[in-house]
PDB file of N, CA and C in Angstrom:
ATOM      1  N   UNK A   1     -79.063  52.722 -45.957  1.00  0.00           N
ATOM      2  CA  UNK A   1     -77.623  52.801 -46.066  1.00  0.00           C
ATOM      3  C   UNK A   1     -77.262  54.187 -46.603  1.00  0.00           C
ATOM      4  N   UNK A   2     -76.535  55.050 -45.612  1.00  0.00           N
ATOM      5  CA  UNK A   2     -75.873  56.509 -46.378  1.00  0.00           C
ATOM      6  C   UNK A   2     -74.586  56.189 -47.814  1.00  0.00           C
ATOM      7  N   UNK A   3     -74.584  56.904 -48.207  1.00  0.00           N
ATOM      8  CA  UNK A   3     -73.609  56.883 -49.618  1.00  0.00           C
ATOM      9  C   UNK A   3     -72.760  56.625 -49.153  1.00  0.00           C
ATOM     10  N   UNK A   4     -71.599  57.356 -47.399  1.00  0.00           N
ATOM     11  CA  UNK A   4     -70.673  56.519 -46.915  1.00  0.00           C
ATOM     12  C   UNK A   4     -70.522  55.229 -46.647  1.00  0.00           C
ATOM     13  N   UNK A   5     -71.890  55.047 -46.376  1.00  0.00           N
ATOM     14  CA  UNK A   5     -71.932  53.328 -46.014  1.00  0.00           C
ATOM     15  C   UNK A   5     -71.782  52.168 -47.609  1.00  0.00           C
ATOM     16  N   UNK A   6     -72.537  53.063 -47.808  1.00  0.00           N
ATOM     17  CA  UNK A   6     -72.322  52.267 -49.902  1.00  0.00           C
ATOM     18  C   UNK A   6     -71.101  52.264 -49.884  1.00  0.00           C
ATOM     19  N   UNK A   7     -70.109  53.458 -50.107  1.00  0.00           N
ATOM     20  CA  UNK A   7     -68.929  53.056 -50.228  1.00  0.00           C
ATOM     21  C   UNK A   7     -68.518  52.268 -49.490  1.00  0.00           C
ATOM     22  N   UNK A   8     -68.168  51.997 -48.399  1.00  0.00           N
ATOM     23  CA  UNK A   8     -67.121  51.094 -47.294  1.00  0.00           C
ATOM     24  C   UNK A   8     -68.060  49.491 -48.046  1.00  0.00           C
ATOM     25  N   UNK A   9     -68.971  49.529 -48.298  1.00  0.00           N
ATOM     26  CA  UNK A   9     -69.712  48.429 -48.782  1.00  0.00           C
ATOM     27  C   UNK A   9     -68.774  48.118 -49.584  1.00  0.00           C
ATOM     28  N   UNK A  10     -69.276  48.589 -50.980  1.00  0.00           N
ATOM     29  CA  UNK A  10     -68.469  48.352 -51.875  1.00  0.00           C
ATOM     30  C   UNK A  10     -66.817  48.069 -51.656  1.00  0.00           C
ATOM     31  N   UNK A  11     -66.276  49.112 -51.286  1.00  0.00           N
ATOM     32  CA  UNK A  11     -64.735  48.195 -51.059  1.00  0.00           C
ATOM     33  C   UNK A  11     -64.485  47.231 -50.118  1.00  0.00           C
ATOM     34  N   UNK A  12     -65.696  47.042 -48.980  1.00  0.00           N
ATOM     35  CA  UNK A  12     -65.545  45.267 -48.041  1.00  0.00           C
ATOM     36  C   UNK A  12     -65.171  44.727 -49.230  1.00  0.00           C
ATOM     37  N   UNK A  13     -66.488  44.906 -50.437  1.00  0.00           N
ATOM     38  CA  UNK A  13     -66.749  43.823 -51.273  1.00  0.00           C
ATOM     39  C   UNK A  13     -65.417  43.543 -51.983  1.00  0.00           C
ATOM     40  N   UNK A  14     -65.179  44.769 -52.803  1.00  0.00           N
ATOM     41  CA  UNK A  14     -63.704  44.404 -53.589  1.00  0.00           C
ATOM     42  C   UNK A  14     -62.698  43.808 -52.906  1.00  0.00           C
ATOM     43  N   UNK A  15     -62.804  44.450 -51.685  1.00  0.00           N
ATOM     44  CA  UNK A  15     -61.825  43.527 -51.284  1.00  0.00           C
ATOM     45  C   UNK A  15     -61.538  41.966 -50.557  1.00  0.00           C
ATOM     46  N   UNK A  16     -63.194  41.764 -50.671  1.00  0.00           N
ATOM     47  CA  UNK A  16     -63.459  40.201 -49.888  1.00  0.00           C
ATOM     48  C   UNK A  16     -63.397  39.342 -51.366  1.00  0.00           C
ATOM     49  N   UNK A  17     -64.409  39.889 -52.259  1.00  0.00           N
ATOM     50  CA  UNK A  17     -64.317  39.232 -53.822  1.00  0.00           C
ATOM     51  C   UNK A  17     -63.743  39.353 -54.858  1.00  0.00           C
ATOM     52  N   UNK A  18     -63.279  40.787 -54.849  1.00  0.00           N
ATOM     53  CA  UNK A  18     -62.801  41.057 -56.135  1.00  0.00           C
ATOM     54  C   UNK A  18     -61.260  41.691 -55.996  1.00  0.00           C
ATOM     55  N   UNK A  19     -60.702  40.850 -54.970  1.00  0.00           N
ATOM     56  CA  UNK A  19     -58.948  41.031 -55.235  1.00  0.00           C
ATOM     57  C   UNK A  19     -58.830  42.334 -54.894  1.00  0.00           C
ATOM     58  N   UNK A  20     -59.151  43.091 -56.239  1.00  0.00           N
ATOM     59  CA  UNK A  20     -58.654  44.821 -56.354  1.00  0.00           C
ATOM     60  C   UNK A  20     -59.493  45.188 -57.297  1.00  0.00           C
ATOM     61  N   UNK A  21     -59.159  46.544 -57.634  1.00  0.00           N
ATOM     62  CA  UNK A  21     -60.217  47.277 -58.318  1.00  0.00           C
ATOM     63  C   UNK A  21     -59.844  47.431 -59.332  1.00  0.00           C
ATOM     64  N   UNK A  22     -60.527  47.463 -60.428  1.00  0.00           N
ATOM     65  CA  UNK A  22     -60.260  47.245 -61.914  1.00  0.00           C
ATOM     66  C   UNK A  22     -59.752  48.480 -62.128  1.00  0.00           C
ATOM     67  N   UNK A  23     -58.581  48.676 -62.884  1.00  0.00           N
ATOM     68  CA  UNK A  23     -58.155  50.501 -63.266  1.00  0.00           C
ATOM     69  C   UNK A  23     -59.059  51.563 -63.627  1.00  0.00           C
ATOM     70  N   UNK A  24     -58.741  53.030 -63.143  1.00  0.00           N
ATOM     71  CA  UNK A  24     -59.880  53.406 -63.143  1.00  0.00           C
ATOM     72  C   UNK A  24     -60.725  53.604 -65.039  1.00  0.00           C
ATOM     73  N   UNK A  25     -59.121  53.615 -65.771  1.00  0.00           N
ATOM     74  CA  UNK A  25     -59.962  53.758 -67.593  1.00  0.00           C
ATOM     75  C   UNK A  25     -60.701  52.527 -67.456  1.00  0.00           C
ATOM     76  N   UNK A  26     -60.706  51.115 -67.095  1.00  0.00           N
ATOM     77  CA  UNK A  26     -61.158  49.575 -67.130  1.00  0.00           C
ATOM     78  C   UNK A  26     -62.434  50.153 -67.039  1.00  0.00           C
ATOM     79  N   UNK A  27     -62.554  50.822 -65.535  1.00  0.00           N
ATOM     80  CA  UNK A  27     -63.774  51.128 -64.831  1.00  0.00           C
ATOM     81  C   UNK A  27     -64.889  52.118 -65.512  1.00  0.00           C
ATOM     82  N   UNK A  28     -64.160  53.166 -66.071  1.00  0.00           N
ATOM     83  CA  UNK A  28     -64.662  53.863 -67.244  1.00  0.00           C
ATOM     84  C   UNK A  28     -65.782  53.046 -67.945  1.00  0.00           C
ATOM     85  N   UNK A  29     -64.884  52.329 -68.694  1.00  0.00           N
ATOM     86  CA  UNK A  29     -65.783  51.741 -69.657  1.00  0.00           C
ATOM     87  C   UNK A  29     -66.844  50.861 -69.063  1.00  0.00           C
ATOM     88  N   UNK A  30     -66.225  50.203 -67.941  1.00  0.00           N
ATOM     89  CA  UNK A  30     -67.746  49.648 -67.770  1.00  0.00           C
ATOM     90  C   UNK A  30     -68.678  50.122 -67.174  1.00  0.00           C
ATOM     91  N   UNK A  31     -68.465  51.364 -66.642  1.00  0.00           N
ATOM     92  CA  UNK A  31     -69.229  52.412 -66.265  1.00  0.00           C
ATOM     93  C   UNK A  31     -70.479  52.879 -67.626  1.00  0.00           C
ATOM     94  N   UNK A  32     -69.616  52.955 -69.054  1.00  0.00           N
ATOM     95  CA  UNK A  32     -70.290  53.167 -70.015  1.00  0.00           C
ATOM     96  C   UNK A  32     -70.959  52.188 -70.313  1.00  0.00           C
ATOM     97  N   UNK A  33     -70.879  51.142 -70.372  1.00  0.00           N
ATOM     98  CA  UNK A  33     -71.948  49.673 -70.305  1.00  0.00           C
ATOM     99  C   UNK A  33     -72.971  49.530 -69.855  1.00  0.00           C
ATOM    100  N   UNK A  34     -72.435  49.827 -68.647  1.00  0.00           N
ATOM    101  CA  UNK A  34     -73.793  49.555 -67.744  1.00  0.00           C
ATOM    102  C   UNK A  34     -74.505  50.664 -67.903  1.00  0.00           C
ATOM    103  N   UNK A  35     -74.253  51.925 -68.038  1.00  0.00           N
ATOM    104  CA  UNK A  35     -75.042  52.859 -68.585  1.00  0.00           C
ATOM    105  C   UNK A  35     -76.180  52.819 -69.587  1.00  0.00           C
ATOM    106  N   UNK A  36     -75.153  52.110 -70.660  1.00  0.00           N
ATOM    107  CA  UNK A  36     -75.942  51.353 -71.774  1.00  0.00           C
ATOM    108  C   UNK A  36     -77.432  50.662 -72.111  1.00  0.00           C
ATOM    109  N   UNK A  37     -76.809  49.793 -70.686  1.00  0.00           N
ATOM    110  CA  UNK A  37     -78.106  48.424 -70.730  1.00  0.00           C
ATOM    111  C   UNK A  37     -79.036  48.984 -70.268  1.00  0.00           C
ATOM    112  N   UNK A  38     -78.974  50.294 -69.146  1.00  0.00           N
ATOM    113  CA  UNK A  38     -79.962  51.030 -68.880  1.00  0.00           C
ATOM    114  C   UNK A  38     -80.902  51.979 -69.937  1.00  0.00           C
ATOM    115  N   UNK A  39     -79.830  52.337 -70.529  1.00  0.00           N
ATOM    116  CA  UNK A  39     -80.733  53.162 -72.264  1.00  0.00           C
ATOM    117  C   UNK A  39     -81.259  51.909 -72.468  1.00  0.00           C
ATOM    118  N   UNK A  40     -81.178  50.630 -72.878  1.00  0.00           N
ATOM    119  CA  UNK A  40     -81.353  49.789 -73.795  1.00  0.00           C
ATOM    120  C   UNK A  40     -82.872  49.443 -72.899  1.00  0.00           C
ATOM    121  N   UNK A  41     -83.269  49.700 -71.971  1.00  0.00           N
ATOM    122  CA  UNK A  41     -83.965  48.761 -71.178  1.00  0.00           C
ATOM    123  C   UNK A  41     -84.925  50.219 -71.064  1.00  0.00           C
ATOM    124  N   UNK A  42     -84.623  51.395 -71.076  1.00  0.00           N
ATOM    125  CA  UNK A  42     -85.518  52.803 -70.878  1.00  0.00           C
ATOM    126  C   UNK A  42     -86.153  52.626 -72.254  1.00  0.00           C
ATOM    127  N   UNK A  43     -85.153  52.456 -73.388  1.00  0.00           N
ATOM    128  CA  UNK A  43     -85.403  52.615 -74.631  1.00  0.00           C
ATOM    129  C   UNK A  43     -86.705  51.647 -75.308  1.00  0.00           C
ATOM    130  N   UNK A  44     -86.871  50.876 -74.444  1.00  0.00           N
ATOM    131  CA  UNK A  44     -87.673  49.632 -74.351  1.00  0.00           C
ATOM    132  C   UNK A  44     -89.134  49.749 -73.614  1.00  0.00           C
ATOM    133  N   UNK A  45     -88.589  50.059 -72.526  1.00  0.00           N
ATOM    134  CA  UNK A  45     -89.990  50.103 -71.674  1.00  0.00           C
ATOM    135  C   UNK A  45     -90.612  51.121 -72.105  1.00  0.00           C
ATOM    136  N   UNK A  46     -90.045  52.642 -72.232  1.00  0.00           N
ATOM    137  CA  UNK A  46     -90.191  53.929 -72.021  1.00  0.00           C
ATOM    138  C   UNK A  46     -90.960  54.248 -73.425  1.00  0.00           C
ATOM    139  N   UNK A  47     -89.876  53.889 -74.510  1.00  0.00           N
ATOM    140  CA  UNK A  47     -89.817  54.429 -75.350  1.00  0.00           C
ATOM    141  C   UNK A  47     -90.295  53.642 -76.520  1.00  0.00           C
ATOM    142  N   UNK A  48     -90.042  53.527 -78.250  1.00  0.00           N
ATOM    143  CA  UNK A  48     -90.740  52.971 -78.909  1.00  0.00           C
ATOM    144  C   UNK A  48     -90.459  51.618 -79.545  1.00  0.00           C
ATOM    145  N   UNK A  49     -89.019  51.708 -78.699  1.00  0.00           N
ATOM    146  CA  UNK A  49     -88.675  50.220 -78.898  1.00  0.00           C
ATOM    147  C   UNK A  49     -89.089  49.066 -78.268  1.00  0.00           C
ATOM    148  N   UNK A  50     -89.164  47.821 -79.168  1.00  0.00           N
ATOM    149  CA  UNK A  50     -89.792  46.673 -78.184  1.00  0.00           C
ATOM    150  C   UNK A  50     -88.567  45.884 -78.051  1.00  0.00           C
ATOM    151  N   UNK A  51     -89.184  45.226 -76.811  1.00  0.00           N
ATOM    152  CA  UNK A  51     -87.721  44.119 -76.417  1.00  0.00           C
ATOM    153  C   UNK A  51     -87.633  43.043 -77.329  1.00  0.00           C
ATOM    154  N   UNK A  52     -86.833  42.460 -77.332  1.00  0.00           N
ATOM    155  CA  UNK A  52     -86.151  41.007 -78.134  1.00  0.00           C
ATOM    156  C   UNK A  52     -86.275  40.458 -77.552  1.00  0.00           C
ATOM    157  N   UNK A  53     -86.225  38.992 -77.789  1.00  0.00           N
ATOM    158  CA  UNK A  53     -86.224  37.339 -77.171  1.00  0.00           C
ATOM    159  C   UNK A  53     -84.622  37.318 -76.588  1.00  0.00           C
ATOM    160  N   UNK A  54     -84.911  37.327 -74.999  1.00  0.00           N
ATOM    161  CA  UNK A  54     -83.972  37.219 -74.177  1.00  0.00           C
ATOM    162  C   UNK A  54     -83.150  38.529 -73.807  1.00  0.00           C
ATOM    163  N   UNK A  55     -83.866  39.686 -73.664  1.00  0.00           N
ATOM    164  CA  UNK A  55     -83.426  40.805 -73.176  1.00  0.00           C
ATOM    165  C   UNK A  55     -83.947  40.646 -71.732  1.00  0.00           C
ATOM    166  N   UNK A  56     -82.433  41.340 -70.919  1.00  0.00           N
ATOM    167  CA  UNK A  56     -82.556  41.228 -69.783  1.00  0.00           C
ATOM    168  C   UNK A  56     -84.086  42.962 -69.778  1.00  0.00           C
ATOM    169  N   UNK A  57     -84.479  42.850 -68.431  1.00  0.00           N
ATOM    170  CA  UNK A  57     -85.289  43.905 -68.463  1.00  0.00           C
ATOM    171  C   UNK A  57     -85.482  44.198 -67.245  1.00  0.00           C
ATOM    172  N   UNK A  58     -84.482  44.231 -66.066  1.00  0.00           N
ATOM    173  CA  UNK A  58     -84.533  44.601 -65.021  1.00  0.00           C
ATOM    174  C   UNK A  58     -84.083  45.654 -64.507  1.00  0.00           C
ATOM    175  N   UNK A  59     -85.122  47.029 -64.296  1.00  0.00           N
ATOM    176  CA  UNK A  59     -84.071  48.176 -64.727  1.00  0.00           C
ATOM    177  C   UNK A  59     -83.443  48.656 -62.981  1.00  0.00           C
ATOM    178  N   UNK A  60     -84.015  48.009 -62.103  1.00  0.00           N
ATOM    179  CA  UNK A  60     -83.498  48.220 -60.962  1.00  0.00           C
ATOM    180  C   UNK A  60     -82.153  47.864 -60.734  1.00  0.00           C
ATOM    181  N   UNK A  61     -81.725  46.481 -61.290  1.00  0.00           N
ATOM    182  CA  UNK A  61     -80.477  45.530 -61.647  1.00  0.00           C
ATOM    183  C   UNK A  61     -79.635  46.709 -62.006  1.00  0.00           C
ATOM    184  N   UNK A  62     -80.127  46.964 -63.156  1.00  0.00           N
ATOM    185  CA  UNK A  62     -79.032  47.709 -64.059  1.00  0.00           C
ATOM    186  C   UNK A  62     -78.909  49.090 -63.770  1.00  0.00           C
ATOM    187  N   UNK A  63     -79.632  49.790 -62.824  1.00  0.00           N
ATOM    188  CA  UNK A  63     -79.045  50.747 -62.149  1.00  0.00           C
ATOM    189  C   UNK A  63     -78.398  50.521 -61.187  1.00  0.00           C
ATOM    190  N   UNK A  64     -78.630  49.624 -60.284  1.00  0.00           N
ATOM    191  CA  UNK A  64     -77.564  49.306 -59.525  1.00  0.00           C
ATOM    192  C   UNK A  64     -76.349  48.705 -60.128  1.00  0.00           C
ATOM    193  N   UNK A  65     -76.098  48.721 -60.903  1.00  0.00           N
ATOM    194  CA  UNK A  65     -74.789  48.174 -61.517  1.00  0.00           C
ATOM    195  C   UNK A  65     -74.060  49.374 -61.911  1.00  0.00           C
ATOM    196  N   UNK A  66     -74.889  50.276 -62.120  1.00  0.00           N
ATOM    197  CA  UNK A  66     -74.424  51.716 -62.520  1.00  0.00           C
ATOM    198  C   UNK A  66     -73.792  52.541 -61.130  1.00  0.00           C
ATOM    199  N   UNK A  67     -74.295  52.067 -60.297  1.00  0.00           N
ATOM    200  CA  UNK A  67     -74.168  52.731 -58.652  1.00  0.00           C
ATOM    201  C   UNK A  67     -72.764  52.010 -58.198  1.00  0.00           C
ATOM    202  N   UNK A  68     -72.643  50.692 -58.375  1.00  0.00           N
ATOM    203  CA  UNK A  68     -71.692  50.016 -57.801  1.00  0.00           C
ATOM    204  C   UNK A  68     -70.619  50.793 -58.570  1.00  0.00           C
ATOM    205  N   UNK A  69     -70.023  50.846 -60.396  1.00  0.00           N
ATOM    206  CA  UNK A  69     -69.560  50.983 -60.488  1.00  0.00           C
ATOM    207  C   UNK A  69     -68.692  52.189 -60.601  1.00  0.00           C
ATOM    208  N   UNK A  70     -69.510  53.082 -60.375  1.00  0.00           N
ATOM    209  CA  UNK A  70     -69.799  54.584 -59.934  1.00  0.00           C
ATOM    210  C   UNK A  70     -69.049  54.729 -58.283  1.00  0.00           C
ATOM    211  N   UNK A  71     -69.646  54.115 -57.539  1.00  0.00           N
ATOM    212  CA  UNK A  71     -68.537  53.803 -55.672  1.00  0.00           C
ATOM    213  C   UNK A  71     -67.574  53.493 -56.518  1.00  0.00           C
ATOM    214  N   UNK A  72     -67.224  52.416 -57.061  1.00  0.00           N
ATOM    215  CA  UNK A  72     -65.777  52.057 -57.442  1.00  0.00           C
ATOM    216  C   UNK A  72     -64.634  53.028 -57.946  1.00  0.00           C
ATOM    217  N   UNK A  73     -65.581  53.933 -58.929  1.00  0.00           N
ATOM    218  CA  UNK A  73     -64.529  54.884 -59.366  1.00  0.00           C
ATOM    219  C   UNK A  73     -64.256  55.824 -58.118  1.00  0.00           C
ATOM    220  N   UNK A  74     -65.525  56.506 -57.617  1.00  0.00           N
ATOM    221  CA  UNK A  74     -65.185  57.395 -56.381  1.00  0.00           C
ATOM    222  C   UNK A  74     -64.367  56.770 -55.530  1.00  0.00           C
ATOM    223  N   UNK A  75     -64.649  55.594 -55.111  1.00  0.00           N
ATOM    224  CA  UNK A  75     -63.491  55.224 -53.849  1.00  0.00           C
ATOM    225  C   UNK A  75     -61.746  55.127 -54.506  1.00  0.00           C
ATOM    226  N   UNK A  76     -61.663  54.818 -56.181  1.00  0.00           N
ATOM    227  CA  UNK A  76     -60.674  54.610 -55.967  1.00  0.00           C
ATOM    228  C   UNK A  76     -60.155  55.936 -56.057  1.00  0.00           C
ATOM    229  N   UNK A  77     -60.319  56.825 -56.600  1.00  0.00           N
ATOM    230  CA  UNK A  77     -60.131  58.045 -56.886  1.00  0.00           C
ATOM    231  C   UNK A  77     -60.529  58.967 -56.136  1.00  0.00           C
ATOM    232  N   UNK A  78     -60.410  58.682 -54.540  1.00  0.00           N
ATOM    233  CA  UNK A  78     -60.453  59.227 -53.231  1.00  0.00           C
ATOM    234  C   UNK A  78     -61.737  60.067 -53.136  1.00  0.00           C
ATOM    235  N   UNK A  79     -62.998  60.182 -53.900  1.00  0.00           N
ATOM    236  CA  UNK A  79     -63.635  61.187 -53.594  1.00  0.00           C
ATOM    237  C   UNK A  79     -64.701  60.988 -52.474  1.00  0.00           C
ATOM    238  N   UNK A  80     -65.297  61.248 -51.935  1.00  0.00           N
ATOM    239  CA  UNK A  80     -66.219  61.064 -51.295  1.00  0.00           C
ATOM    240  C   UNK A  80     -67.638  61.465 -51.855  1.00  0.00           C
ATOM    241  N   UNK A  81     -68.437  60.907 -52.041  1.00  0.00           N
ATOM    242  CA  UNK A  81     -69.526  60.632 -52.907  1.00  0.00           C
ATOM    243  C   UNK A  81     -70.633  61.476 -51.837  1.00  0.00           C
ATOM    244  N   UNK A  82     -70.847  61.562 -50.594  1.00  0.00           N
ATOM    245  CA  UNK A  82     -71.590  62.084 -49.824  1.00  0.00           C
ATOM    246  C   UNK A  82     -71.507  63.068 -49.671  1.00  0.00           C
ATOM    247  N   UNK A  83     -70.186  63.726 -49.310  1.00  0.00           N
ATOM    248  CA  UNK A  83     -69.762  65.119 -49.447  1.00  0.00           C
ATOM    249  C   UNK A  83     -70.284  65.975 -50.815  1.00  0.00           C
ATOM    250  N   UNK A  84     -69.778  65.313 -51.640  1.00  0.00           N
ATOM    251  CA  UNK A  84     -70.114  66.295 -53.314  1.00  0.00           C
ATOM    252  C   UNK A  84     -71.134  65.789 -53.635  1.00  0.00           C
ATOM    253  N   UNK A  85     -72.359  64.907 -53.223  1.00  0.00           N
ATOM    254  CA  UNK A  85     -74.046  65.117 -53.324  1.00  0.00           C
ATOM    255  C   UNK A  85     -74.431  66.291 -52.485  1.00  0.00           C
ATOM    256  N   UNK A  86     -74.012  66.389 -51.656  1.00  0.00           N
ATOM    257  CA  UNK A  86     -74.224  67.447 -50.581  1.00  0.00           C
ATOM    258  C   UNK A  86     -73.958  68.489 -51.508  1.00  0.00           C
ATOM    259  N   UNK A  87     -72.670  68.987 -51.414  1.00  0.00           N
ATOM    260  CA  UNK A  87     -72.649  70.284 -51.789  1.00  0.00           C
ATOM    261  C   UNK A  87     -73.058  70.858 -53.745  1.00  0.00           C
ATOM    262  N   UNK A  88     -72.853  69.424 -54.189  1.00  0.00           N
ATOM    263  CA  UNK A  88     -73.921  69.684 -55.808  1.00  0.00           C
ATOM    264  C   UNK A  88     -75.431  70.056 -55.201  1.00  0.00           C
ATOM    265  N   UNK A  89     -76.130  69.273 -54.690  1.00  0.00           N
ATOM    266  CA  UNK A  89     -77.705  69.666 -54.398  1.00  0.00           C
ATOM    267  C   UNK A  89     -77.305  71.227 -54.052  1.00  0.00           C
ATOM    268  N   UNK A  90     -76.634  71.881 -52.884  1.00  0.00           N
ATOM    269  CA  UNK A  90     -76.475  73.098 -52.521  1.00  0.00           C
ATOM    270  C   UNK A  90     -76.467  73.891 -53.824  1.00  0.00           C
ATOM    271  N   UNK A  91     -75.356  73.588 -54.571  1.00  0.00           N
ATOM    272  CA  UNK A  91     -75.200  74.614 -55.827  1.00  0.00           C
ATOM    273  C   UNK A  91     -76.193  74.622 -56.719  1.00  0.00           C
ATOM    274  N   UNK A  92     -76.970  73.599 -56.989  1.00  0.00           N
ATOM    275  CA  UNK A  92     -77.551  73.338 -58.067  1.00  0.00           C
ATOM    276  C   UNK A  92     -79.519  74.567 -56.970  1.00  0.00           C
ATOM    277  N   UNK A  93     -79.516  74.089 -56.064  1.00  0.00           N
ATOM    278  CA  UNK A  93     -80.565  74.926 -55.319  1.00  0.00           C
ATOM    279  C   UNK A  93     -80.423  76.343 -56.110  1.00  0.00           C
ATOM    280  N   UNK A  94     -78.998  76.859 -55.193  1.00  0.00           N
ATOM    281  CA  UNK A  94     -79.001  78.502 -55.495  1.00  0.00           C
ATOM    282  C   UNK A  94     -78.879  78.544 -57.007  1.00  0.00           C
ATOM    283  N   UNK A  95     -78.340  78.066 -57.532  1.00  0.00           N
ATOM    284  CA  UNK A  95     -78.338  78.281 -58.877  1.00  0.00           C
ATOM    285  C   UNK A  95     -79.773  78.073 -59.776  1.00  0.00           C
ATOM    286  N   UNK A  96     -80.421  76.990 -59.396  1.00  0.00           N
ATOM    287  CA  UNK A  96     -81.441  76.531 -60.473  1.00  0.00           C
ATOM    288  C   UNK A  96     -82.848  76.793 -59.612  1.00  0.00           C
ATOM    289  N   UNK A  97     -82.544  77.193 -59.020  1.00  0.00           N
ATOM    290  CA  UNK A  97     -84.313  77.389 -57.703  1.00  0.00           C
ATOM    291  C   UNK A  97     -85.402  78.234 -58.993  1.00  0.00           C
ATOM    292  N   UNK A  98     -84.931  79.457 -59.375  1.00  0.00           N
ATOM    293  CA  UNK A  98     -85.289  80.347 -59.746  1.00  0.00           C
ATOM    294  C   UNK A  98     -85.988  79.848 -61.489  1.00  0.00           C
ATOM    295  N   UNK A  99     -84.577  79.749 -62.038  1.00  0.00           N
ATOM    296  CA  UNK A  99     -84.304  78.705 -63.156  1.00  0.00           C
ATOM    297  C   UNK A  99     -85.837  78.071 -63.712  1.00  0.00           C
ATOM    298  N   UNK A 100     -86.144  77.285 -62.838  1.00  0.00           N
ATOM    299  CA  UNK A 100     -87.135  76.004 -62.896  1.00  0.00           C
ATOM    300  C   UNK A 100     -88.447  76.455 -62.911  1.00  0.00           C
ATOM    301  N   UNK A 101     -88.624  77.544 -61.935  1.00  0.00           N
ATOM    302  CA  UNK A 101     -90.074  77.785 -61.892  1.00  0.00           C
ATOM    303  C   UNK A 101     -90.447  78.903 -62.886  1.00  0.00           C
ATOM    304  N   UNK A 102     -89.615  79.596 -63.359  1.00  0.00           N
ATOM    305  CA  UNK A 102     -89.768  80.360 -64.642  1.00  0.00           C
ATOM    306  C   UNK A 102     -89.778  79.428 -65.370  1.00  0.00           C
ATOM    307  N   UNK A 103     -89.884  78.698 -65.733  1.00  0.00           N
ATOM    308  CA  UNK A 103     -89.479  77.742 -66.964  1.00  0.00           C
ATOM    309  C   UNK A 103     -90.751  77.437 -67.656  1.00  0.00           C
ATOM    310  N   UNK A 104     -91.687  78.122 -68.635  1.00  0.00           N
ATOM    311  CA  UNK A 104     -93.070  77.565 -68.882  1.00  0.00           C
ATOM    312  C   UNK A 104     -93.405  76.479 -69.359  1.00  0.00           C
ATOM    313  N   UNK A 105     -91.838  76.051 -70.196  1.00  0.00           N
ATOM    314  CA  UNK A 105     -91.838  74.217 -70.698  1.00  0.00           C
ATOM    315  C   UNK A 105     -91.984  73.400 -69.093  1.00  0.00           C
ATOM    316  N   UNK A 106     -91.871  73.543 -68.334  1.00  0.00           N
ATOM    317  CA  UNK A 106     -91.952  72.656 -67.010  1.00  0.00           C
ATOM    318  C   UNK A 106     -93.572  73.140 -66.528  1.00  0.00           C
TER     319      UNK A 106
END
């Protein structure tokens, strides 16, 4: 599925299940949530924290929850998500090509 296709996905969806789209500050925040559960679940696997009794730990889940709500803001807020991956990778090339391989910490 291309990122255009994610989007039109996503708004079938909102608009077959979910009425309308939550405002975009609503969306914000749960944008920051789901962000969250993803630290909480990196912070876990990755890192030196251990999980608790009844932590979710599905980190595929919870990035995709991060993706959905991520289309949501772009679609409502007209952007096109394919276009500006495109041309970020472009900028970030000419800009950071050089950048990276000098870099002796890498």
């Amino acid at each position: 599925m291309s990122i255009t296709e994610a989007q039109q996905a996503v708004d079938n969806w909102i608009n077959k299940h979910g009425v309308r789209y939550f405002n975009e500050l609503t969306n914000m925040a749960i944008l920051t949530e789901e962000v969250g559960e993803v630290a909480r679940i990196i912070s876990r696997k990755y890192g030196e924290q251990s999980f608790k009794e009844g932590d979710k730990n599905d980190l595929g889940q919870e990035l995709a929850d991060v993706l959905f709500v991520l289309i949501c803001l772009a679609n409502q807020t007209g952007v096109d998500l394919q276009k500006e991956l495109a041309k970020n990778l472009e900028r970030k090339a000419l800009r950071d090509h050089d950048r990276h391989h000098q870099n002796k910490k890498l």
